[in-house]
N, C-alpha and C. Protein backbone atom coordinates (compact mmCIF):
# COMPACT_ATOMS: atom_id res chain seq x y z
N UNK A 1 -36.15 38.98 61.71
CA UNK A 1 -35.13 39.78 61.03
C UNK A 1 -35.18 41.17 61.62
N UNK A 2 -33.85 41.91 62.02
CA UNK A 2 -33.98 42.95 62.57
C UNK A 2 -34.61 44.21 61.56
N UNK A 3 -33.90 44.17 60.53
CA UNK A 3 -33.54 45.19 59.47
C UNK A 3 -34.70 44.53 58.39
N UNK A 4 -35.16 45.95 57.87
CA UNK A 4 -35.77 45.38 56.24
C UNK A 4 -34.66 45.30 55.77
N UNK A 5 -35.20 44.78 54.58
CA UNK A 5 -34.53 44.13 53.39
C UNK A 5 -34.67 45.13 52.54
N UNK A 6 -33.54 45.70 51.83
CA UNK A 6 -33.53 46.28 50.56
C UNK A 6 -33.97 46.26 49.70
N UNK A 7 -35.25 46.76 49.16
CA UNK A 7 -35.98 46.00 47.55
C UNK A 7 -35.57 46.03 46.28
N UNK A 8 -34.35 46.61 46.49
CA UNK A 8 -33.47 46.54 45.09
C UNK A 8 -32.63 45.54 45.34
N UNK A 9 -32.17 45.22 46.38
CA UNK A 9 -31.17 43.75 46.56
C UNK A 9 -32.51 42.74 45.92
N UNK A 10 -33.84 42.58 46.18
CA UNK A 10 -34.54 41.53 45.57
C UNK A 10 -34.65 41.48 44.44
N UNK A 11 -34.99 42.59 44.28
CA UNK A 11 -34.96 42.93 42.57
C UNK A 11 -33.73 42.20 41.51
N UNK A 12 -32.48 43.09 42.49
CA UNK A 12 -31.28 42.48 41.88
C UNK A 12 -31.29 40.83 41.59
N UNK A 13 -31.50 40.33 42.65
CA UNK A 13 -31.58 38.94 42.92
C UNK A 13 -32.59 38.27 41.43
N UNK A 14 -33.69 38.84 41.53
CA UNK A 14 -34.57 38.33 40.43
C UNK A 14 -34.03 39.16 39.13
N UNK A 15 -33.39 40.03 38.84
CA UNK A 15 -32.81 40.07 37.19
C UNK A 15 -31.88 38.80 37.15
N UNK A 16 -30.74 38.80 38.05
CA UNK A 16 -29.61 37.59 37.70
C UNK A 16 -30.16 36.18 37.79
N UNK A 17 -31.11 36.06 37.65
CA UNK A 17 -32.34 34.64 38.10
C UNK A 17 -31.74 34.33 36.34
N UNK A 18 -31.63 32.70 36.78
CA UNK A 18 -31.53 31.95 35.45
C UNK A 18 -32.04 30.83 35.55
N UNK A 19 -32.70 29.83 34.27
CA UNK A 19 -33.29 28.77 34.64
C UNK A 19 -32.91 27.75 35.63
N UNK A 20 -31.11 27.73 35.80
CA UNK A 20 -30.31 26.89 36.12
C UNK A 20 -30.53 26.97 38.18
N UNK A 21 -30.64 28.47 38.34
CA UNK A 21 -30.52 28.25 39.92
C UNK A 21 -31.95 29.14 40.79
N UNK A 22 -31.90 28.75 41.75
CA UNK A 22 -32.80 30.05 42.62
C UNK A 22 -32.04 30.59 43.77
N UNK A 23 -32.99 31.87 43.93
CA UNK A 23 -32.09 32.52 44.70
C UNK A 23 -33.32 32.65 46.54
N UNK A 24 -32.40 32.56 47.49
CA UNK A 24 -33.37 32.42 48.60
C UNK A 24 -32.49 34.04 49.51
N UNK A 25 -34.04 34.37 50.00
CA UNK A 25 -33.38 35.40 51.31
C UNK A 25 -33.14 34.64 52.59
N UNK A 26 -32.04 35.07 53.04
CA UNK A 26 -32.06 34.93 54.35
C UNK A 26 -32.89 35.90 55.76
N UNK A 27 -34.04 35.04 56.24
CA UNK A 27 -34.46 35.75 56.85
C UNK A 27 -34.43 36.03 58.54
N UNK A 28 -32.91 35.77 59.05
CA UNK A 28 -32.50 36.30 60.32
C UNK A 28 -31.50 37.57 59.56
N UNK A 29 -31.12 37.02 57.97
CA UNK A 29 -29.70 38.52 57.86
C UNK A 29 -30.32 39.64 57.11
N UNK A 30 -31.32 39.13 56.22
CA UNK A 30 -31.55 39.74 54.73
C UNK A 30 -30.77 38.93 53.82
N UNK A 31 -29.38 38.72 53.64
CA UNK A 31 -28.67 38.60 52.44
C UNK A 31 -29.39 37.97 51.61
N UNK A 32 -29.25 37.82 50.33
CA UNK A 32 -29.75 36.96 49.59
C UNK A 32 -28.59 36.03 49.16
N UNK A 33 -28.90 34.94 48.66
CA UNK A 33 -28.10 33.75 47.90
C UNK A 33 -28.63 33.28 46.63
N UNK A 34 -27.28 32.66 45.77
CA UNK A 34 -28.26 32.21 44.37
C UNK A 34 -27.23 31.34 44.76
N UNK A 35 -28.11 29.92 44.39
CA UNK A 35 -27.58 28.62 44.67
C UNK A 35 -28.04 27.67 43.08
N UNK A 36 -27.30 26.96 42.12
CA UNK A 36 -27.50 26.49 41.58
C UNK A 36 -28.17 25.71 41.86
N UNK A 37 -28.66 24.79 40.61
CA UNK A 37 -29.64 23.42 41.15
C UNK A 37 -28.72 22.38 40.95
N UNK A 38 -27.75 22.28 40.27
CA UNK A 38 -26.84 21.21 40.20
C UNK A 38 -26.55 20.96 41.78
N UNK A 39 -25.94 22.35 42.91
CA UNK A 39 -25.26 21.99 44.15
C UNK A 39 -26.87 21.49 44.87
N UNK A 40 -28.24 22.56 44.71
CA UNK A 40 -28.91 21.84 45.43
C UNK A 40 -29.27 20.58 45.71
N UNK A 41 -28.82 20.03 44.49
CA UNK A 41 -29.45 18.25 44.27
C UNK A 41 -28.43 17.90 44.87
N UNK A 42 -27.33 18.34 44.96
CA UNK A 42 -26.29 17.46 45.42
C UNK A 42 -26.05 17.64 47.09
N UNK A 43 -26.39 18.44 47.40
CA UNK A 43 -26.68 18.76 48.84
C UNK A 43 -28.07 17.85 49.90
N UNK A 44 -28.76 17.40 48.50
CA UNK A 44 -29.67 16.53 49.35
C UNK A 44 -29.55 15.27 48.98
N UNK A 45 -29.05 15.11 47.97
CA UNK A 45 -28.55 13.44 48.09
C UNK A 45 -27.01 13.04 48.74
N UNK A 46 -26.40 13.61 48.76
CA UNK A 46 -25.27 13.47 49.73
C UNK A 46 -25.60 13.66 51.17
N UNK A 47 -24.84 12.60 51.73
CA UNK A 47 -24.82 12.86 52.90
C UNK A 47 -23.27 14.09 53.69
N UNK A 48 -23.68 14.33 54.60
CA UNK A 48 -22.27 15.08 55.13
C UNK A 48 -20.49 14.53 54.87
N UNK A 49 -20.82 12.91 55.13
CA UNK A 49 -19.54 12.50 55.05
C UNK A 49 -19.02 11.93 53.85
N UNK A 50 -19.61 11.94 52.71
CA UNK A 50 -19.76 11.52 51.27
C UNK A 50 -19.01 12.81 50.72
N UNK A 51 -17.84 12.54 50.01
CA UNK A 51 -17.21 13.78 49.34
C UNK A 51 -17.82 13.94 47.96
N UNK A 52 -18.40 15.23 47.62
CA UNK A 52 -18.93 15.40 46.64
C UNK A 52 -18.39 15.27 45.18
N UNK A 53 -17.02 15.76 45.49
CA UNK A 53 -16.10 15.51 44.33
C UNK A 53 -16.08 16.63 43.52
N UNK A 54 -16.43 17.82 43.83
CA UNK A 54 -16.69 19.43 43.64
C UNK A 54 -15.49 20.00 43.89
N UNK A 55 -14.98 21.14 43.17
CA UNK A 55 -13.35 21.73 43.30
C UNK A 55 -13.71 22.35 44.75
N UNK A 56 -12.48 22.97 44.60
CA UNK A 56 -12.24 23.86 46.24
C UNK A 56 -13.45 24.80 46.38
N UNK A 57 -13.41 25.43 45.17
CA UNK A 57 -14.38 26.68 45.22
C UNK A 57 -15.91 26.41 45.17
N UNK A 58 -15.95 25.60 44.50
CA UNK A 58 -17.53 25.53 44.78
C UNK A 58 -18.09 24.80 46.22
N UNK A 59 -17.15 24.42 47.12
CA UNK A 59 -17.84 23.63 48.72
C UNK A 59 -18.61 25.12 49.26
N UNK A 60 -17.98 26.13 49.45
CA UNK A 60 -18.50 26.84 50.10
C UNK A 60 -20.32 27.13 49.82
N UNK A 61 -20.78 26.81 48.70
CA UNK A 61 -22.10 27.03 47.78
C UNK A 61 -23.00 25.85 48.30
N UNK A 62 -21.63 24.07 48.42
CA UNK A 62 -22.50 23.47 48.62
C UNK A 62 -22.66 23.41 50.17
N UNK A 63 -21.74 23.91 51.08
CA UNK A 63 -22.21 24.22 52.29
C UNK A 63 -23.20 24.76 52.62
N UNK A 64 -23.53 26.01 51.96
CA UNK A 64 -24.51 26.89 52.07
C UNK A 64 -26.25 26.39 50.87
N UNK A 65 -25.58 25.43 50.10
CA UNK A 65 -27.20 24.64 49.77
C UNK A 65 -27.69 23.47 51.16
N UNK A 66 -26.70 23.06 51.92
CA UNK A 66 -27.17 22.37 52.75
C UNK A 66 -27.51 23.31 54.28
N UNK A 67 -26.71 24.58 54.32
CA UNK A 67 -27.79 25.32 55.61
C UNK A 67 -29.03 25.93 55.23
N UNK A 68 -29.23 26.33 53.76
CA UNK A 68 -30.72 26.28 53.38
C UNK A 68 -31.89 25.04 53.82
N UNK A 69 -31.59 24.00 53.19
CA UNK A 69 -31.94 22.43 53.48
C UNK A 69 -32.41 22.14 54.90
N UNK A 70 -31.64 22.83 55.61
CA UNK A 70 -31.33 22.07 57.20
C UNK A 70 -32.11 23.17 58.08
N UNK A 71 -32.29 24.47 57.61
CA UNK A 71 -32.86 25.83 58.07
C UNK A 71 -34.40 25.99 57.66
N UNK A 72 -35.27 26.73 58.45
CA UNK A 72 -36.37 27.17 58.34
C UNK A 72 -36.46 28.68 57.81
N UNK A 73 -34.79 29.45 57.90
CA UNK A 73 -34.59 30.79 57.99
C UNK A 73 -34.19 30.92 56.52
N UNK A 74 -34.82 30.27 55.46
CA UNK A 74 -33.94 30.77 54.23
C UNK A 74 -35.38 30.49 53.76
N UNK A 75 -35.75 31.72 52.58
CA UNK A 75 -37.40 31.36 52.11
C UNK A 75 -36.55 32.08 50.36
N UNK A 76 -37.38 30.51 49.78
CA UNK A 76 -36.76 31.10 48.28
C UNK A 76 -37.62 32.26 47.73
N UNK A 77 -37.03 32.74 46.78
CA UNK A 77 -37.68 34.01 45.99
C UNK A 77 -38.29 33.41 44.95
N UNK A 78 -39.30 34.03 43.96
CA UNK A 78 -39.66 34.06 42.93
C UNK A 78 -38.58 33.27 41.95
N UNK A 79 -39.33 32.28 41.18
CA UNK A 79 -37.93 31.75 40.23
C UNK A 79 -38.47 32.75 38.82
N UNK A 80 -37.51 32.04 37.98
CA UNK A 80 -37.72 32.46 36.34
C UNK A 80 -38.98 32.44 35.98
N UNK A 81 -39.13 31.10 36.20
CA UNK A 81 -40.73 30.65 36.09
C UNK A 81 -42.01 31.33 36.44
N UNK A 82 -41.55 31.75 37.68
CA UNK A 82 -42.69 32.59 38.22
C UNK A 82 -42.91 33.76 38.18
N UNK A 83 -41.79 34.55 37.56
CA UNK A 83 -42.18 36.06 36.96
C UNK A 83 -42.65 36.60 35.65
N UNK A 84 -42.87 35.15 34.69
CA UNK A 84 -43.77 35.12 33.01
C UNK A 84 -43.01 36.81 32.97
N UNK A 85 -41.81 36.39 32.48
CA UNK A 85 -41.56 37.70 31.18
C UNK A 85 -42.25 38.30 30.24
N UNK A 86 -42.66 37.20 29.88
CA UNK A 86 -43.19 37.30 28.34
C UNK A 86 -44.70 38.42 28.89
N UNK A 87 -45.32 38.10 29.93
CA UNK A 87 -46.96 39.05 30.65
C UNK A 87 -46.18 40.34 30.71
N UNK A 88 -44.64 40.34 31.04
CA UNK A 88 -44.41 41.85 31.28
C UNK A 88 -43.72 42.40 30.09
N UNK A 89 -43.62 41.90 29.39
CA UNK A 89 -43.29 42.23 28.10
C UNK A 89 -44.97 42.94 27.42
N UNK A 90 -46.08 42.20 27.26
CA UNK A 90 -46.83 42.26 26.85
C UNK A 90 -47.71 43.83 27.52
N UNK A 91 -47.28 43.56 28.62
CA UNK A 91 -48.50 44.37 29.61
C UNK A 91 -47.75 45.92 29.35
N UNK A 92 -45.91 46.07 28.91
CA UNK A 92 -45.80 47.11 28.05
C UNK A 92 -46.28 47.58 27.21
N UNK A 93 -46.69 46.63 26.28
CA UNK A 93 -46.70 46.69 24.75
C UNK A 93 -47.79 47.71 25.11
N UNK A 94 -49.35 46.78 25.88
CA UNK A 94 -50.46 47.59 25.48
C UNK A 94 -50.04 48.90 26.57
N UNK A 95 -49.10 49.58 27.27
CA UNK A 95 -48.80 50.67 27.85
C UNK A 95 -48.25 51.73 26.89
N UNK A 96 -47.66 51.43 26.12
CA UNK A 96 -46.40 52.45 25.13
C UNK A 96 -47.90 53.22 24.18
N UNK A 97 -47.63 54.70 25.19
CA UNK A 97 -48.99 55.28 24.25
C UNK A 97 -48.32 55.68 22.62
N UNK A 98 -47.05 55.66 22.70
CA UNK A 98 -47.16 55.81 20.96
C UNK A 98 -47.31 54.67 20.08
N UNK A 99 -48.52 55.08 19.21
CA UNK A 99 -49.42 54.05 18.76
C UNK A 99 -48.90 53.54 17.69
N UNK A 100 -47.69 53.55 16.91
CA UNK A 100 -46.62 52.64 16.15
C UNK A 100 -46.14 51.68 16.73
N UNK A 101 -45.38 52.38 18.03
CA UNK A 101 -44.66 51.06 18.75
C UNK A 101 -45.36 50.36 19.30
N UNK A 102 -46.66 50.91 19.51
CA UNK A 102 -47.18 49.72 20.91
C UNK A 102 -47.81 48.47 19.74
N UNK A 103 -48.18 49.38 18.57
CA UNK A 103 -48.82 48.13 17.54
C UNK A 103 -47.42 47.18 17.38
N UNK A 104 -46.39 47.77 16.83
CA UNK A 104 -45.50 46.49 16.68
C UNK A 104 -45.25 46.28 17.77
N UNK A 105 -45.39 46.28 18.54
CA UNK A 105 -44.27 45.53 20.31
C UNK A 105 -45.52 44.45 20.22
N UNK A 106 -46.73 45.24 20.08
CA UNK A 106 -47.94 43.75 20.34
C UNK A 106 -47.58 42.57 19.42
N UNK A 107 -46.94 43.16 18.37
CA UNK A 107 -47.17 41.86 16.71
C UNK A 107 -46.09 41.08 17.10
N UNK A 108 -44.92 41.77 17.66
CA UNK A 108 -43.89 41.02 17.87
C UNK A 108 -43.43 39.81 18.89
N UNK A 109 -44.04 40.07 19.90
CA UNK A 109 -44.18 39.04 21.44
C UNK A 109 -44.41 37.84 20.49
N UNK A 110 -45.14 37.78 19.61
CA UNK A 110 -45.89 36.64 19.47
C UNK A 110 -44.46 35.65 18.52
N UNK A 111 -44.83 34.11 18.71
CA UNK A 111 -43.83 33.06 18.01
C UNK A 111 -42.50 32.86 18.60
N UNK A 112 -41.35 32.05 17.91
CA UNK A 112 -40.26 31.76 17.91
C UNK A 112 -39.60 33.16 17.82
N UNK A 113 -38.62 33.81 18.82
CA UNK A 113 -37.72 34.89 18.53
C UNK A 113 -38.18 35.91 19.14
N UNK A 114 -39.54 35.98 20.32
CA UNK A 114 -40.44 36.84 20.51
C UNK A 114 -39.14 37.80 21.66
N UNK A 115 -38.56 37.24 22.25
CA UNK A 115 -38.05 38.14 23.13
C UNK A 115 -36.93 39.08 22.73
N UNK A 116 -36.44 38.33 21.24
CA UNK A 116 -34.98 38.82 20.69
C UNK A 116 -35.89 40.00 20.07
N UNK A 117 -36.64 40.21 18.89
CA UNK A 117 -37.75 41.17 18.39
C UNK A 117 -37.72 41.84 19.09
N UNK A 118 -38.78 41.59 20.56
CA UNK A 118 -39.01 42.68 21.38
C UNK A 118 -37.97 43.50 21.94
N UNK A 119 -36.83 42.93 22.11
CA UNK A 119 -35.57 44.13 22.56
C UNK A 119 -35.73 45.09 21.57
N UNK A 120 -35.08 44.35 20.18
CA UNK A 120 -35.01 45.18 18.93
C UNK A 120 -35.70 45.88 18.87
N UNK A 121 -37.58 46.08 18.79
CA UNK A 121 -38.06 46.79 18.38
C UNK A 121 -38.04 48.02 19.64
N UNK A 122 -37.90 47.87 20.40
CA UNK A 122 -37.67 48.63 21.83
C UNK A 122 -36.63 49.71 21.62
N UNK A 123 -35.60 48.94 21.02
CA UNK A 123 -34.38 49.70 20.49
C UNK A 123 -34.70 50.63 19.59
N UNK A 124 -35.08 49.92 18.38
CA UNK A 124 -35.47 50.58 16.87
C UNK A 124 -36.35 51.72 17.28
N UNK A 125 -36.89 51.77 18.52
CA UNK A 125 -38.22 52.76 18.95
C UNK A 125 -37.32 53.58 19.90
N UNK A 126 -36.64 53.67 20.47
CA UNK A 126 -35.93 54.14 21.24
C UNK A 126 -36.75 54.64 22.39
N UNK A 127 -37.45 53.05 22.85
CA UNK A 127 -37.90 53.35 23.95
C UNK A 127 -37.00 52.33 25.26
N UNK A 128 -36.00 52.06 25.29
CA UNK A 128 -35.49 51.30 25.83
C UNK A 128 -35.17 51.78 27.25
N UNK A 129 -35.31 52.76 27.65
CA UNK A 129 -35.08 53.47 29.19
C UNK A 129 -36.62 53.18 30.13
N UNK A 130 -37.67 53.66 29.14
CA UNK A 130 -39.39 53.00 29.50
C UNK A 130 -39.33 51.77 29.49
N UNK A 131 -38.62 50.86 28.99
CA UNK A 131 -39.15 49.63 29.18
C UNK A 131 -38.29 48.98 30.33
N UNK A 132 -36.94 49.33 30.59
CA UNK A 132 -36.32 48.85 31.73
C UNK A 132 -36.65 49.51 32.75
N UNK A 133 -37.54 50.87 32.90
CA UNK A 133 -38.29 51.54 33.97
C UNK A 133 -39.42 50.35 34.59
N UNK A 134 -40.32 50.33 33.66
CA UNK A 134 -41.39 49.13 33.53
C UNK A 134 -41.06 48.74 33.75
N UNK A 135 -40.27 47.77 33.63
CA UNK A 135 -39.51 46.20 34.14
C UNK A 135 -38.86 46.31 35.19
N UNK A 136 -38.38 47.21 36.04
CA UNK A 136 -38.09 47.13 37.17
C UNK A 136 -39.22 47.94 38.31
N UNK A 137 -39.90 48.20 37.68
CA UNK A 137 -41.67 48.66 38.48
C UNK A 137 -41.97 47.74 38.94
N UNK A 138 -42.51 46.22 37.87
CA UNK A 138 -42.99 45.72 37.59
C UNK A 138 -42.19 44.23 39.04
N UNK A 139 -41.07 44.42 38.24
CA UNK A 139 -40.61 43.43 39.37
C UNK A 139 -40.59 43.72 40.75
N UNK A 140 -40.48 44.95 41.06
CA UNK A 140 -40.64 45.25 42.74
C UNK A 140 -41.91 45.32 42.87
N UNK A 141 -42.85 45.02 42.27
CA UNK A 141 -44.22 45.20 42.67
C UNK A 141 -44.31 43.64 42.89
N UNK A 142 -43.47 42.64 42.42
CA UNK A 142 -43.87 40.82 42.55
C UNK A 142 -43.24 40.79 43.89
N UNK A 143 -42.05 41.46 43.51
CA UNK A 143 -40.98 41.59 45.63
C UNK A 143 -42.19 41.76 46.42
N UNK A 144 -42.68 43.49 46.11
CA UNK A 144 -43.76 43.62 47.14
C UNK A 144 -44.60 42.79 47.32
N UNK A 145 -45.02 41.86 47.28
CA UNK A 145 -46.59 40.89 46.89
C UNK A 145 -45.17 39.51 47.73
N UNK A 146 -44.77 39.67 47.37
CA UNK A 146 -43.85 38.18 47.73
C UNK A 146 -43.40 38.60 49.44
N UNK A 147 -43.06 39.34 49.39
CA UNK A 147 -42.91 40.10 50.79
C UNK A 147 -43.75 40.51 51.48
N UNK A 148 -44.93 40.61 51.25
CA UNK A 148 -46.56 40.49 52.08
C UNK A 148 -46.88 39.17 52.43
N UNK A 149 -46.36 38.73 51.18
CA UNK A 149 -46.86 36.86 51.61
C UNK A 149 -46.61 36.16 52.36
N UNK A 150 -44.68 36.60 52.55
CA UNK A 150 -44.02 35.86 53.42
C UNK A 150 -43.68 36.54 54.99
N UNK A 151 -44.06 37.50 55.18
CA UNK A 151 -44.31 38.92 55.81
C UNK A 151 -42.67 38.64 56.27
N UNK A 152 -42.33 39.60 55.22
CA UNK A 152 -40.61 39.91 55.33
C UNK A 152 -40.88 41.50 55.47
N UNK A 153 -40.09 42.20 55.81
CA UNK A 153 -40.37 43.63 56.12
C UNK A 153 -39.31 44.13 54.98
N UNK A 154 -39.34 45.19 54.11
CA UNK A 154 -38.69 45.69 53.02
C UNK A 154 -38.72 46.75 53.18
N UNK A 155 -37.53 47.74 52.66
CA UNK A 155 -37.22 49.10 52.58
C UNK A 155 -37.21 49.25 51.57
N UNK A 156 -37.69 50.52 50.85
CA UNK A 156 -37.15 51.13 49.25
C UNK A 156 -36.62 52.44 49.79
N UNK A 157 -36.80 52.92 50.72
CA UNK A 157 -35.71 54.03 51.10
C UNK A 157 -34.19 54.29 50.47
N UNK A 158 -33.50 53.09 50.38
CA UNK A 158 -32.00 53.22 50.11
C UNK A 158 -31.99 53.54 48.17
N UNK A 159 -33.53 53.21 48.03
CA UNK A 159 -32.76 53.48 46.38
C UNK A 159 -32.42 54.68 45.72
N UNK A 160 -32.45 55.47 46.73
CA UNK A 160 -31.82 57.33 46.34
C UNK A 160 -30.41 57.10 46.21
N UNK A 161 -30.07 56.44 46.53
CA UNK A 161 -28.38 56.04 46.66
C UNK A 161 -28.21 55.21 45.90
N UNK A 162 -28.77 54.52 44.80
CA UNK A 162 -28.04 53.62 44.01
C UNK A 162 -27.22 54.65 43.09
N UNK A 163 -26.32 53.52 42.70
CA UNK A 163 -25.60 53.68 41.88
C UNK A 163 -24.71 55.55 41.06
């Protein structure tokens, strides 16, 4: 790859992460892709000349689940799975030095509803700017570690210019 890769394009990539798809870099462009798992499955059990039976708009996705497939140059990212929310949820809690919230953010993680709570109480605390700080620390630090692993070269230079 000529160019690093943007570590906020990964980042980006891993917030819009849903159970349903993963997202892979391309590593001759950078770009990234999020490819459902419905087209991936269907990209490897079909053959080329087998019509999938997919509208107009979605071939282009399953084209591009089968040059993943067929390529050595596409390395997936981190899924849902592999970034345990719930550890970075937690690993706030015991961070938030004011010692109200961090006691309830700890009580709350826990059971059925733990993630809906934890917004709320985030809110109710009006710490909600620290915790999406954290959470995007947190995730470019898994980029970084994922990008050592796979020795992809990354820039954080460009993020003076977001948004």
């Amino acid at each position: 790859m000529a160019l690093p890769v943007p570590l906020r394009e990964l980042v980006i990539a891993l917030e819009g992460m849903t159970e349903e798809s993963t997202s892979y870099l391309n590593l001759d462009t950078g770009e990234v892709f999020t490819i459902t798992h419905e087209i991936m499955g269907l990209a490897e059990d079909l053959d080329d000349s087998e019509d999938p039976g997919l509208p107009e708009w979605q071939l282009p996705e399953l084209a591009l689940a089968r040059s993943i497939l067929d390529s050595d140059r596409y390395q997936a990212l981190p899924t849902k799975f592999d970034i345990h929310e719930w550890a970075i949820m937690q690993d706030f809690a015991r961070s938030t030095t004011a010692a109200r919230a961090g006691d309830e953010l700890r009580n709350v993680i826990h059971g059925a509803g733990a993630f809906r709570r934890f917004k709320e109480t985030v809110r109710r605390h009006g710490i909600e700017p620290a915790w999406f700080q954290f959470r995007e620390e947190t995730l470019k630090q898994i980029m970084r570690e994922w990008c050592a692993e796979y020795d992809v070269a990354f820039d954080e230079a460009d993020e003076a210019n977001d948004g």
